[in-house]
Every structure is written in C-alpha cells, then in structure tokens.
PDB file of N, CA and C in Angstrom:
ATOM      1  N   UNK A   1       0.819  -1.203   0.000  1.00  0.00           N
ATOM      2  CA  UNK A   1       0.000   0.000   0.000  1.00  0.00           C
ATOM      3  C   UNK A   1       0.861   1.264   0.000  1.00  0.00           C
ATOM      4  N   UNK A   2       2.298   0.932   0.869  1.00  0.00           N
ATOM      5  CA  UNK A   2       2.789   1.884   0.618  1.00  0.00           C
ATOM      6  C   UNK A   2       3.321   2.551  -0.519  1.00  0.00           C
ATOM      7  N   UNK A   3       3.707   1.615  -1.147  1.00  0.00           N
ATOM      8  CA  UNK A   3       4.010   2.100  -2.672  1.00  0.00           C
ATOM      9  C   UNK A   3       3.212   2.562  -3.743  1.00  0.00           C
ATOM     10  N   UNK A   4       1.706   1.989  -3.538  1.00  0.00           N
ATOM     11  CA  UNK A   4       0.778   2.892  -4.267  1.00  0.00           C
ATOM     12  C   UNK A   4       0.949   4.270  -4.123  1.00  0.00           C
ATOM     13  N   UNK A   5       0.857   4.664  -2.421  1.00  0.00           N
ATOM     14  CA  UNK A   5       0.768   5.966  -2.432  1.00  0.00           C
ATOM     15  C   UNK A   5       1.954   6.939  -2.626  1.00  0.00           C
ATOM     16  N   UNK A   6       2.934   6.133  -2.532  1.00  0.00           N
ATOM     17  CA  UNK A   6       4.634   7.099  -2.577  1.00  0.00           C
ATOM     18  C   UNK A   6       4.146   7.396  -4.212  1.00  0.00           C
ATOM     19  N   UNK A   7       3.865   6.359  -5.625  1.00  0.00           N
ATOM     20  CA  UNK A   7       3.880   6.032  -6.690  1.00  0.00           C
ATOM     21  C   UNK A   7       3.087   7.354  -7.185  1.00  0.00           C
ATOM     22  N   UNK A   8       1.795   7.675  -6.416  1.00  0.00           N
ATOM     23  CA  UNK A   8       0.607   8.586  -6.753  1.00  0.00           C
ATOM     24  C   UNK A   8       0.954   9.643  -6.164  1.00  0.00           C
ATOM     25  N   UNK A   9       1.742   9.616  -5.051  1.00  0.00           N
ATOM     26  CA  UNK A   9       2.438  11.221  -4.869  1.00  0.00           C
ATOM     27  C   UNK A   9       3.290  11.848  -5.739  1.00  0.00           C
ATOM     28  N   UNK A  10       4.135  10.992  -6.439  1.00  0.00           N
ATOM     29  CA  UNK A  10       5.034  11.004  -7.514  1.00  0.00           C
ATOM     30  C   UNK A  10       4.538  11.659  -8.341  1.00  0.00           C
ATOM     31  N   UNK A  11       3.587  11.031  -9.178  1.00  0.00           N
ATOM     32  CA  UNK A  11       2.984  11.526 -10.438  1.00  0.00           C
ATOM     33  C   UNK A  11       2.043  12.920  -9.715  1.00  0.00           C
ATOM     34  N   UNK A  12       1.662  12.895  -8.579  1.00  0.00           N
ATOM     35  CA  UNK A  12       0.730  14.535  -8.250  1.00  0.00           C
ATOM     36  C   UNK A  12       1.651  15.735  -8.255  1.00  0.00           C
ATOM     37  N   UNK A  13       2.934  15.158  -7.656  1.00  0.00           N
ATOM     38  CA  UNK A  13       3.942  16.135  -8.032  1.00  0.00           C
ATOM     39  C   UNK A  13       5.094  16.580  -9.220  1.00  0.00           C
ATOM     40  N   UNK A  14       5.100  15.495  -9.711  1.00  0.00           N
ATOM     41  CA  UNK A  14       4.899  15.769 -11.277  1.00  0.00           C
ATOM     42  C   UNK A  14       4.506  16.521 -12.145  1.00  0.00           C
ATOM     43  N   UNK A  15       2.991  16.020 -11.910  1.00  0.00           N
ATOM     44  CA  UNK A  15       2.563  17.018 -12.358  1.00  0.00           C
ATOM     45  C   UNK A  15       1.933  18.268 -11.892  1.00  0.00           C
ATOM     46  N   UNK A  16       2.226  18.636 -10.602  1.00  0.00           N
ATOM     47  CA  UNK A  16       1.929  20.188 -10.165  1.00  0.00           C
ATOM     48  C   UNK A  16       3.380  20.694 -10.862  1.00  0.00           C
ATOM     49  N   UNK A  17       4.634  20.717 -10.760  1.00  0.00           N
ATOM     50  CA  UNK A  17       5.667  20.840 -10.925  1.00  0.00           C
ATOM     51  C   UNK A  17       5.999  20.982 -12.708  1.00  0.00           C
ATOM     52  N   UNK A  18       5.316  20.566 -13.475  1.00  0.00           N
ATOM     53  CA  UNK A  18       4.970  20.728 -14.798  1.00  0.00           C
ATOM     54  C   UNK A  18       4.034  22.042 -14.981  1.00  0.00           C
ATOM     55  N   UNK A  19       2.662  22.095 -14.264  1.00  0.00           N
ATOM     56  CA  UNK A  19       1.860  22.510 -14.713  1.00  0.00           C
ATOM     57  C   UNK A  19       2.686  24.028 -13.845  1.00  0.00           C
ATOM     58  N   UNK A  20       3.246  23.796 -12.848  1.00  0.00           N
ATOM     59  CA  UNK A  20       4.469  25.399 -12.305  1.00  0.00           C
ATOM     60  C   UNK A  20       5.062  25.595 -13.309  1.00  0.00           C
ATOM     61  N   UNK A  21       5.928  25.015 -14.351  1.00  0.00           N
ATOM     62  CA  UNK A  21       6.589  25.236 -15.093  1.00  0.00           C
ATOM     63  C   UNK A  21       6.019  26.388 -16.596  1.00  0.00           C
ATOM     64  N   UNK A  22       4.982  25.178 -16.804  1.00  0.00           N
ATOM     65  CA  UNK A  22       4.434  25.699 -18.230  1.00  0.00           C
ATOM     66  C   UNK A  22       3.505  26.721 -17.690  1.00  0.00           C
ATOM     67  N   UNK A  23       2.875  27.158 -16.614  1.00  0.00           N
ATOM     68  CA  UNK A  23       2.193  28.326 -16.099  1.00  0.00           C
ATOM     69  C   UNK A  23       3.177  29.324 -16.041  1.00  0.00           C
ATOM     70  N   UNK A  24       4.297  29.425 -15.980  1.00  0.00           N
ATOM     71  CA  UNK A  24       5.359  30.693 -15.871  1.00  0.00           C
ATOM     72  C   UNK A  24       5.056  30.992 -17.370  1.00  0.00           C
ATOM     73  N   UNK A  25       5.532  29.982 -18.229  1.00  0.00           N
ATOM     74  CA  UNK A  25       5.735  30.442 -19.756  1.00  0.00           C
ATOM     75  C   UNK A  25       4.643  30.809 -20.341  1.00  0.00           C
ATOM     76  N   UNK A  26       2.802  30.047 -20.076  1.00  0.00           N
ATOM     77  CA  UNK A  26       2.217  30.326 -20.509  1.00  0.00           C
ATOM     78  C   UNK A  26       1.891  31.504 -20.008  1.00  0.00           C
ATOM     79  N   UNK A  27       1.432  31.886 -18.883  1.00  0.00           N
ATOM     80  CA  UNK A  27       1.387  33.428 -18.296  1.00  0.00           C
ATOM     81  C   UNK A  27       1.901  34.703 -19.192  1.00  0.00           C
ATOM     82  N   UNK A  28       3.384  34.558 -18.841  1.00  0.00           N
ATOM     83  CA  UNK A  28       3.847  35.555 -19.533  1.00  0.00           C
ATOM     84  C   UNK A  28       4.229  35.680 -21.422  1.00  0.00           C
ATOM     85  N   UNK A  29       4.182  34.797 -21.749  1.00  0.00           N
ATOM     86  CA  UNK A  29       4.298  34.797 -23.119  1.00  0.00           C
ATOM     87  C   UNK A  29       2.942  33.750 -23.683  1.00  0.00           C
ATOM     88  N   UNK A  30       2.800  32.965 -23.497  1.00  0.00           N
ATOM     89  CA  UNK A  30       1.842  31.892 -24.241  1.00  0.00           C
ATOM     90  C   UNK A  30       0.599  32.289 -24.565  1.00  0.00           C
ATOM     91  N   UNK A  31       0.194  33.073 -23.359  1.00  0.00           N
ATOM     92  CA  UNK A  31      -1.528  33.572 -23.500  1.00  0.00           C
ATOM     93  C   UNK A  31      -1.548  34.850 -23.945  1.00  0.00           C
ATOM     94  N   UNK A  32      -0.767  35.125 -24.537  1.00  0.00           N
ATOM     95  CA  UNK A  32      -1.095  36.673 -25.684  1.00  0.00           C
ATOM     96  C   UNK A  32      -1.107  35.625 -27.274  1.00  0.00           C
ATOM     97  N   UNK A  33      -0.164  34.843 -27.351  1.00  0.00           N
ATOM     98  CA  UNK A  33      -0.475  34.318 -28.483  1.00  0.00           C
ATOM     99  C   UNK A  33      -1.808  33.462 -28.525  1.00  0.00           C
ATOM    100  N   UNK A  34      -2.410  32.767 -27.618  1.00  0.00           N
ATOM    101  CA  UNK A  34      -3.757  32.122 -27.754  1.00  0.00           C
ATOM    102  C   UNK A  34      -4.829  32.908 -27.812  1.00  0.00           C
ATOM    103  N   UNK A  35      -4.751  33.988 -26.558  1.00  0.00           N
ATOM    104  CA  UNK A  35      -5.831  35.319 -26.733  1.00  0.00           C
ATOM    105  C   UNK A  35      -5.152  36.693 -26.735  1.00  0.00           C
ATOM    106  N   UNK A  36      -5.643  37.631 -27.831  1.00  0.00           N
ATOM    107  CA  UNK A  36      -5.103  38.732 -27.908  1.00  0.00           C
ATOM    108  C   UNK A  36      -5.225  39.590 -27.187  1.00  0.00           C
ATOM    109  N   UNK A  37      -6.371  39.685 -26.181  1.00  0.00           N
ATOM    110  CA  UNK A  37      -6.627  40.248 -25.406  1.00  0.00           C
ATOM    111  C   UNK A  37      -5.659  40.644 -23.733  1.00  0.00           C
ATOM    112  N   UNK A  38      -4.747  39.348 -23.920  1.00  0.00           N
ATOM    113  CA  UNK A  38      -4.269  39.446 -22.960  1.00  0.00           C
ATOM    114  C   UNK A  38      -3.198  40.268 -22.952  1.00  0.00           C
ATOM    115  N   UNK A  39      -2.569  40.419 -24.383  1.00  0.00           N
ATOM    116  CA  UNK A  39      -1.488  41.641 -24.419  1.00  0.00           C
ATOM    117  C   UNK A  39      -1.858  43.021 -23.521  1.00  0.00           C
ATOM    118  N   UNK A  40      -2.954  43.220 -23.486  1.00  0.00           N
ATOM    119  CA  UNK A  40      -3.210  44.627 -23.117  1.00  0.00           C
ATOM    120  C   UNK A  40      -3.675  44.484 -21.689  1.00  0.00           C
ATOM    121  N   UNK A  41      -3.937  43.298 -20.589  1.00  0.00           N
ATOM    122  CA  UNK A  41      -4.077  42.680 -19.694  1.00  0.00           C
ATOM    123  C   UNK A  41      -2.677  43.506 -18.650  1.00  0.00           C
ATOM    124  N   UNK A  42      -3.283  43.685 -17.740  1.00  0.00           N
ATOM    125  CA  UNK A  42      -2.532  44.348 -16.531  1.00  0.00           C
ATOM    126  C   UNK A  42      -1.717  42.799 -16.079  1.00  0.00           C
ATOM    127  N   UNK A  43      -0.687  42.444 -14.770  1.00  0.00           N
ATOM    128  CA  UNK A  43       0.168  41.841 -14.152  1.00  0.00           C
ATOM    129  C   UNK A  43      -0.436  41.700 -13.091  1.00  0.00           C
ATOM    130  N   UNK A  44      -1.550  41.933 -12.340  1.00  0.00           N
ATOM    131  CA  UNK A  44      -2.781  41.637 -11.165  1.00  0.00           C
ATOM    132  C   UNK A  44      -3.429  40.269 -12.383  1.00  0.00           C
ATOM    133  N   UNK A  45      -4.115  40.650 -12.951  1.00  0.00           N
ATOM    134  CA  UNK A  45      -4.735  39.501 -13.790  1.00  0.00           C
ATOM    135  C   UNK A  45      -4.250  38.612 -14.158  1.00  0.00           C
ATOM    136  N   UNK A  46      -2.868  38.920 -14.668  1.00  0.00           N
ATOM    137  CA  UNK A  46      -1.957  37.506 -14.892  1.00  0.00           C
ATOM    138  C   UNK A  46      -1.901  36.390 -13.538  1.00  0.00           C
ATOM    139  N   UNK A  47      -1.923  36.855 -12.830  1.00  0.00           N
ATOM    140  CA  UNK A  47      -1.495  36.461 -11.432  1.00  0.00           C
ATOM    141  C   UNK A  47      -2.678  35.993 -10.968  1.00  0.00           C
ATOM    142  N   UNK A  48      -3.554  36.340 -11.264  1.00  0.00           N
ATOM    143  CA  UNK A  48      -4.921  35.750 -11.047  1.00  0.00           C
ATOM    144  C   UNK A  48      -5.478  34.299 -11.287  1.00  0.00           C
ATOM    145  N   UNK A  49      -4.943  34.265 -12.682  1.00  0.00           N
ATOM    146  CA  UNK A  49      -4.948  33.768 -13.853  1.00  0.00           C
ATOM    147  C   UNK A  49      -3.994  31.932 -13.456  1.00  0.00           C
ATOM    148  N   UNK A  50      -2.937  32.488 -12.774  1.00  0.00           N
ATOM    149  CA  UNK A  50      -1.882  31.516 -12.351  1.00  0.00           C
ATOM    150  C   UNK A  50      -2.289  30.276 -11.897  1.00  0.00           C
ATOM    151  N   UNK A  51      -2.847  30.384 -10.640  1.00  0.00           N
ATOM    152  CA  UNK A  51      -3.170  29.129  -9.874  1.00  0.00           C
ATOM    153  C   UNK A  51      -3.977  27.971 -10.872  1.00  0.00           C
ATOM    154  N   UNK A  52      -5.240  28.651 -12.196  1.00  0.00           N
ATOM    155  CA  UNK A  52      -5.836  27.934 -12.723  1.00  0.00           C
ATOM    156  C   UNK A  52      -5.203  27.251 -14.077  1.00  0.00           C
ATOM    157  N   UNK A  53      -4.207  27.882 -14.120  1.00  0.00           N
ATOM    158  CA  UNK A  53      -3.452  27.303 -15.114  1.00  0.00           C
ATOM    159  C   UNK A  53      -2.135  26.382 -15.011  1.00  0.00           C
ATOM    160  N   UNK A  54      -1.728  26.518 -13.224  1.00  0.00           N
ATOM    161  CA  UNK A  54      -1.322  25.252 -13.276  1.00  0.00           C
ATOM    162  C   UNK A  54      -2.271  23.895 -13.256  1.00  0.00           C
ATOM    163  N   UNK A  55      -3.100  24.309 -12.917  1.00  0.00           N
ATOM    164  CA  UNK A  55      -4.361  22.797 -12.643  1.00  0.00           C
ATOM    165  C   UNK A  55      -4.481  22.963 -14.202  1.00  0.00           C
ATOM    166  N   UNK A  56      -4.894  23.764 -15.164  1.00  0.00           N
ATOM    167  CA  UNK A  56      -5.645  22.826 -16.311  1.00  0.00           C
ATOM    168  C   UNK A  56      -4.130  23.074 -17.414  1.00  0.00           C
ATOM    169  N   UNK A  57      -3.177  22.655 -16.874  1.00  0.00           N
ATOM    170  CA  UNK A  57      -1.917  22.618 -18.155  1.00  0.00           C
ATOM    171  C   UNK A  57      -1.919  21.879 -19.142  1.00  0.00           C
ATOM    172  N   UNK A  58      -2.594  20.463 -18.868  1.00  0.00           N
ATOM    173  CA  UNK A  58      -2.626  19.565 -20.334  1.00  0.00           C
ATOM    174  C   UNK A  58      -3.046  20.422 -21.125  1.00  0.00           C
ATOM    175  N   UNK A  59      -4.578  21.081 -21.014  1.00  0.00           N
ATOM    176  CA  UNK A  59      -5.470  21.547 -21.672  1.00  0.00           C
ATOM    177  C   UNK A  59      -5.246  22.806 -22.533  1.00  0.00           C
ATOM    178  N   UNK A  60      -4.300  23.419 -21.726  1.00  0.00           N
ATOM    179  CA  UNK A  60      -3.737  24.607 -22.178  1.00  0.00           C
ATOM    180  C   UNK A  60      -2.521  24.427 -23.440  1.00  0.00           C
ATOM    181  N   UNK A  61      -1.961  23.542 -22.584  1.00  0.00           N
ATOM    182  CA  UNK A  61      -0.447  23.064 -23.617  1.00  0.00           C
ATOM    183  C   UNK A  61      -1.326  22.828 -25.103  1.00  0.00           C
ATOM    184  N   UNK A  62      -2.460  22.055 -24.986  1.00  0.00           N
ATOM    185  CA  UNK A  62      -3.102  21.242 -26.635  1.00  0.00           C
ATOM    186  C   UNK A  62      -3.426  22.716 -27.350  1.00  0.00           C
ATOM    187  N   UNK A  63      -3.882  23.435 -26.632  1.00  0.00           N
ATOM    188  CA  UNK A  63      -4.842  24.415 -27.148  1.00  0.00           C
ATOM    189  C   UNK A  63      -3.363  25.978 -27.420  1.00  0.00           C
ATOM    190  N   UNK A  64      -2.295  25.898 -27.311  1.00  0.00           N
ATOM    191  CA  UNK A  64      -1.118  26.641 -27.310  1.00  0.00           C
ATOM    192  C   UNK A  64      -1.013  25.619 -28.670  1.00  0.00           C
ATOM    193  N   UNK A  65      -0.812  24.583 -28.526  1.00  0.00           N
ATOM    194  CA  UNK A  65      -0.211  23.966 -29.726  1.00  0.00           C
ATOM    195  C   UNK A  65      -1.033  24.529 -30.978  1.00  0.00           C
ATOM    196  N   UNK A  66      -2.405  24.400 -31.115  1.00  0.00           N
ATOM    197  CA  UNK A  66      -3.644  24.501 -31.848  1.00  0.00           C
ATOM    198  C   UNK A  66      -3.367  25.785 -32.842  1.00  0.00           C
ATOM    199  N   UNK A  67      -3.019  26.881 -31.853  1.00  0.00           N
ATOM    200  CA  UNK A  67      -3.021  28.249 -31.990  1.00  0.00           C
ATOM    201  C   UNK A  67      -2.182  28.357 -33.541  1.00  0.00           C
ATOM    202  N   UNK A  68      -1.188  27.531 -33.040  1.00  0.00           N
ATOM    203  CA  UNK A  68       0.105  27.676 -34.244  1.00  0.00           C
ATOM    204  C   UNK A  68       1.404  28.503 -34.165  1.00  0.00           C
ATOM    205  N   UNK A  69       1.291  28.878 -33.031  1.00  0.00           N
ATOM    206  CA  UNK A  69       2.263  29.983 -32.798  1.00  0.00           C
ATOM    207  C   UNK A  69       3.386  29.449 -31.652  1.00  0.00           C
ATOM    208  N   UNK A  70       3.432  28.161 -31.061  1.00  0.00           N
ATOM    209  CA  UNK A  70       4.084  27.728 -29.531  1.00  0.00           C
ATOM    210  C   UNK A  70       5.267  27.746 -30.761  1.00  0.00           C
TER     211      UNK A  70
END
C-alpha cells in the first residue's frame, strides 16, 4: 500500500511541478499568443490567472499547440 501511495504522490507532483513550469511560460508569453486580449491585460490579472493554469496545463499546452504559434 505503501508504494501505491509514494507512486501517486510522484505523479501529483509531477505534475503540479509541470503545470508550475508551463504556467510561468504560458502566463507571460503563451496567453497573448492564444488570446489577444491578454497583451493589453494588466500583471494583477496575470497572477490571477496563475493558480488555474497550473491545474488545467494539459489543456492549455493542446490548445497553445492549436493556436500555431508555440
């Protein structure tokens, strides 16, 4: 049992630690190329913006790819 859970902590931190990663890049550079709107977006909103984009990073990464511009 113990190794299930060491195994599933692994991968939760994984992937928080991914989705920290690609939330820096998408934040500041990624989400002006997906929405244009965000160029003109204040640094309070970005920051806002943060916490939910490490939780949905798969989703973001597909949809960065989509754009054509990553």
């Amino acid at each position: 049992m113990e190794l299930a859970i060491t195994i599933f902590l692994s991968i939760l931190a994984f992937y928080f630690v991914m989705g920290l990663l690609f939330g820096l890049y998408f934040i500041f550079l990624g989400a002006a190329k997906v929405d244009p709107l965000m160029c003109d977006s204040k640094n309070i909103v970005r920051l806002l913006l943060f916490p939910g984009t490490i939780v949905t990073w798969p989703f973001l990464l597909v949809k960065l790819f989509k754009s054509g511009t990553a």
